[in-house]
Protein backbone atom coordinates (compact mmCIF):
# COMPACT_ATOMS: atom_id res chain seq x y z
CA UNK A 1 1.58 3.10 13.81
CA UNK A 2 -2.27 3.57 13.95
CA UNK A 3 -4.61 0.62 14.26
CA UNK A 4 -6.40 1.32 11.68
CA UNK A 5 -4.92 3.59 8.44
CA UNK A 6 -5.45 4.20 4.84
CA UNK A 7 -2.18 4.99 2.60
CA UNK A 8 -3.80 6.36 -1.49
CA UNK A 9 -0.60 6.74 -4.01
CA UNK A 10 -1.36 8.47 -6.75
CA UNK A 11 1.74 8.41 -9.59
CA UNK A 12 1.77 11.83 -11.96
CA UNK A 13 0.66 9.11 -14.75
CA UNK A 14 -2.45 8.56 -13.23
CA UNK A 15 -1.66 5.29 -11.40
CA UNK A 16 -3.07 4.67 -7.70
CA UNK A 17 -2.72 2.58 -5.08
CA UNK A 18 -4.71 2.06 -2.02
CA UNK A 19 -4.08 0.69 1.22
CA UNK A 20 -6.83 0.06 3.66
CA UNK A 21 -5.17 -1.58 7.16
CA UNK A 22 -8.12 -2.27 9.49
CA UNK A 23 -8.65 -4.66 12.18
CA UNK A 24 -4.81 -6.57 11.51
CA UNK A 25 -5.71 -6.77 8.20
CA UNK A 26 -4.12 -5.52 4.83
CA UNK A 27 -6.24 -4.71 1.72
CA UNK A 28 -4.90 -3.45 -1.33
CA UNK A 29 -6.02 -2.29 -4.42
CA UNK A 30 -3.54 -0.88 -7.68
CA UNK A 31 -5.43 0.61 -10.67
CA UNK A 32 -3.76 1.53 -13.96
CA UNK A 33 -0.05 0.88 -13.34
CA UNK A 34 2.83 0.19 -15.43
CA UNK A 35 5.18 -2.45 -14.77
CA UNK A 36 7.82 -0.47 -12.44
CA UNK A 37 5.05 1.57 -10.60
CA UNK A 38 3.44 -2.34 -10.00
CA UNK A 39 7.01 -3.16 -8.37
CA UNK A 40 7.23 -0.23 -5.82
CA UNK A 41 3.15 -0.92 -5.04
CA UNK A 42 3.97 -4.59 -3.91
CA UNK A 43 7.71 -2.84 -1.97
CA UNK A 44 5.25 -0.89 0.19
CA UNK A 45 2.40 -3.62 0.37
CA UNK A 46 5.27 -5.70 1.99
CA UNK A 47 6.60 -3.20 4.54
CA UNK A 48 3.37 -1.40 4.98
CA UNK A 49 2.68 -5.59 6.40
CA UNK A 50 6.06 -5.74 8.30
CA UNK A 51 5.09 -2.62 10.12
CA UNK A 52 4.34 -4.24 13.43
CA UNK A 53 5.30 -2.24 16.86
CA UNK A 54 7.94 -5.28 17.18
CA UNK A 55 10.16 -4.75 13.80
């Protein structure tokens, strides 16, 4: 995976999520989602983290 990446989801109900990975860092920011939409945002927020060349 790149060094250095930004993931935007944007749901058809007009909630987003944005992941900024720089420098081995993970920054994250979820605007206007409903409970289930909240749920897959912190799935990916965990394997987007996981995502090392060793896993």
């Amino acid at each position: 995976m790149a060094t250095n990446y930004t993931v935007i989801y944007t749901h058809p109900s007009g909630g987003t999520a944005t992941f900024i990975y720089e420098d081995g860092e993970l920054s994250s920011l979820a605007k206007g989602l409903d409970a289930e939409q909240f749920w897959v945002f912190k799935q990916v927020k965990s394997l987007l983290l996981r995502n090392d060349e060793g896993d």
